[in-house]
Each structure stands twice: as C-alpha cells, then as structure tokens.
Protein backbone atom coordinates (compact mmCIF):
# COMPACT_ATOMS: atom_id res chain seq x y z
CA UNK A 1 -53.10 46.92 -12.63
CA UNK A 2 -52.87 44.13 -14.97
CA UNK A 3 -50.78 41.81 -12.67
CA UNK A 4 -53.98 42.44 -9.97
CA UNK A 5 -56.43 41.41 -12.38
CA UNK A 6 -54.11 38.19 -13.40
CA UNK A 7 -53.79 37.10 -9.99
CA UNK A 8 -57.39 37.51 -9.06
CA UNK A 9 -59.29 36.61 -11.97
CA UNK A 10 -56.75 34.58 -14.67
CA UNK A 11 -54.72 32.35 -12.04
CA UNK A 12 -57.46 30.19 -10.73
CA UNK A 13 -59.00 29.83 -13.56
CA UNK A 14 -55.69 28.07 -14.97
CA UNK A 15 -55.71 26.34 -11.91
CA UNK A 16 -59.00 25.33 -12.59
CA UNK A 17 -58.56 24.26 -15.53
CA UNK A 18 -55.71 22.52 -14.45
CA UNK A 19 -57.95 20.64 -11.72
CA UNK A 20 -60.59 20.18 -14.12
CA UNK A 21 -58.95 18.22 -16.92
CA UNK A 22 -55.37 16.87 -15.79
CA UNK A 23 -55.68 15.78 -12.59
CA UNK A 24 -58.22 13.13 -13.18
CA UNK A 25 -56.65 11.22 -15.83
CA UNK A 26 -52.95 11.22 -14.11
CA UNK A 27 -54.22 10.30 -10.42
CA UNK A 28 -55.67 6.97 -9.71
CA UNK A 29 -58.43 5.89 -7.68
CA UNK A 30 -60.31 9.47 -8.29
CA UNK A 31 -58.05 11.07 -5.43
CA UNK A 32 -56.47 14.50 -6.57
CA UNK A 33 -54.99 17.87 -5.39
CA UNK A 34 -57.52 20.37 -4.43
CA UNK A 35 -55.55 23.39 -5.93
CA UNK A 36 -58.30 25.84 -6.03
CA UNK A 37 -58.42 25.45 -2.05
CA UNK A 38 -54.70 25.61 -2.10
CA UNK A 39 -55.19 29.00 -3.45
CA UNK A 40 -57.85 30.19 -1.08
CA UNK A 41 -56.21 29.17 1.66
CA UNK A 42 -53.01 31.06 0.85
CA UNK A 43 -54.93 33.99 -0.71
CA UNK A 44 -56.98 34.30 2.88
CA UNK A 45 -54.01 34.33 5.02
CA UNK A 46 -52.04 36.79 2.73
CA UNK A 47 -55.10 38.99 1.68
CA UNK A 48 -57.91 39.02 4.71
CA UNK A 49 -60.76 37.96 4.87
CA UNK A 50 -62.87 40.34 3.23
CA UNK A 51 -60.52 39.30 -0.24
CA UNK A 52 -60.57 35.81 0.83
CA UNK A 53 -64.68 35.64 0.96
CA UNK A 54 -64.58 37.59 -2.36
CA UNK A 55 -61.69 34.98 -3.42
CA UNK A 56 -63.29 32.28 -1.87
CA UNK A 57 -66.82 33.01 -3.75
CA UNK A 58 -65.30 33.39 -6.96
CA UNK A 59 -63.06 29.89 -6.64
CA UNK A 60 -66.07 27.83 -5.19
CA UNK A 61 -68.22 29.25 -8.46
CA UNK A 62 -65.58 27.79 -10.79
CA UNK A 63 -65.54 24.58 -8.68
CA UNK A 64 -69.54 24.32 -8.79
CA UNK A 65 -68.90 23.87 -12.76
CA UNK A 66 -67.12 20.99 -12.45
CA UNK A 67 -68.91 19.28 -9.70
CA UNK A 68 -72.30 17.09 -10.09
CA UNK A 69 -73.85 18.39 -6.77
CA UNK A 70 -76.10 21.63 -7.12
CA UNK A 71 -75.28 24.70 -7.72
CA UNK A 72 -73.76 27.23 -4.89
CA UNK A 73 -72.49 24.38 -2.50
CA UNK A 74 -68.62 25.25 -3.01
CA UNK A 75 -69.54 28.30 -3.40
CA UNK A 76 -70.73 28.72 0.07
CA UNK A 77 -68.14 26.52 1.43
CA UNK A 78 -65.48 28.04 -0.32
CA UNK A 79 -66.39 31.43 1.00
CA UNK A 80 -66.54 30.37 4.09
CA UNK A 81 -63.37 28.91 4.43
CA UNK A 82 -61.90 32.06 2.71
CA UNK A 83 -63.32 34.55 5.32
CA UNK A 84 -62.40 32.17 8.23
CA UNK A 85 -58.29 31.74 6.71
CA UNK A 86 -58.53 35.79 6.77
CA UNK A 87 -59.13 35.68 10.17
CA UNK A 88 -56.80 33.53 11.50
CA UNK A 89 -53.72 36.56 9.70
C-alpha cells in the first residue's frame, strides 16, 4: 500500500523537484531533461491509459507550478499524452 502511494504520489514530486531546481543551474543554454514526461511516458505504457491520464493530470499540475504560461496548459497536455502512451500497450 505504501509503495503504491510512493510511486504515484512521492516519486514525481522528487522528480519534480529535481526538474525544478537542479537542472537549470547545471545545463546551459536553458535546455534540460524533461523527467516528469519521462515518467508519464513510461507510467502510460506500463499502467494504461486510464492511470496514465490520471498520471498524466497529476504530473502536468506539478509542471504548471513551475512554468510562466497559465494555468492547466501541461496539465492538459500532459494528460493527453498519458492517455495516448496507454494506448499504444
């Protein structure tokens, strides 16, 4: 039970995190790893799509905090591109 909740909830927000504060400063030229899509991807092929839109919605939320655009952009796209990954398993 706890290892579910750590994998859904707990691992991308470290990799958020992650994303958020280290990447910037160690990669030059503003080009860095998108590891929250990493994770999406991987989580929609392993999961389906129904977890990957739910996955997908909850990683594009934590990548609308650290973006300037408005509010729900990566949220949509990242839900999208969960519940399409879950299709192609």
């Amino acid at each position: 039970m706890m290892r579910g909740i750590f994998i859904r909830i707990c691992f991308p927000v470290v990799l958020y995190l992650v994303q958020g504060m280290f990447f910037p400063s160690l990669v030059g030229g503003g080009i860095y790893p998108e590891l929250l899509l990493c994770w999406l991807l991987s989580w929609g092929l392993l999961a389906g799509s129904q977890e990957g839109l739910a996955m997908g919605a909850f990683c594009g939320f934590l990548a609308d905090m650290i973006s300037p655009s408005f509010l729900g952009l990566y949220l949509v796209m990242y839900g999208t591109i969960g519940w399409f990954s879950g299709h192609v398993r």
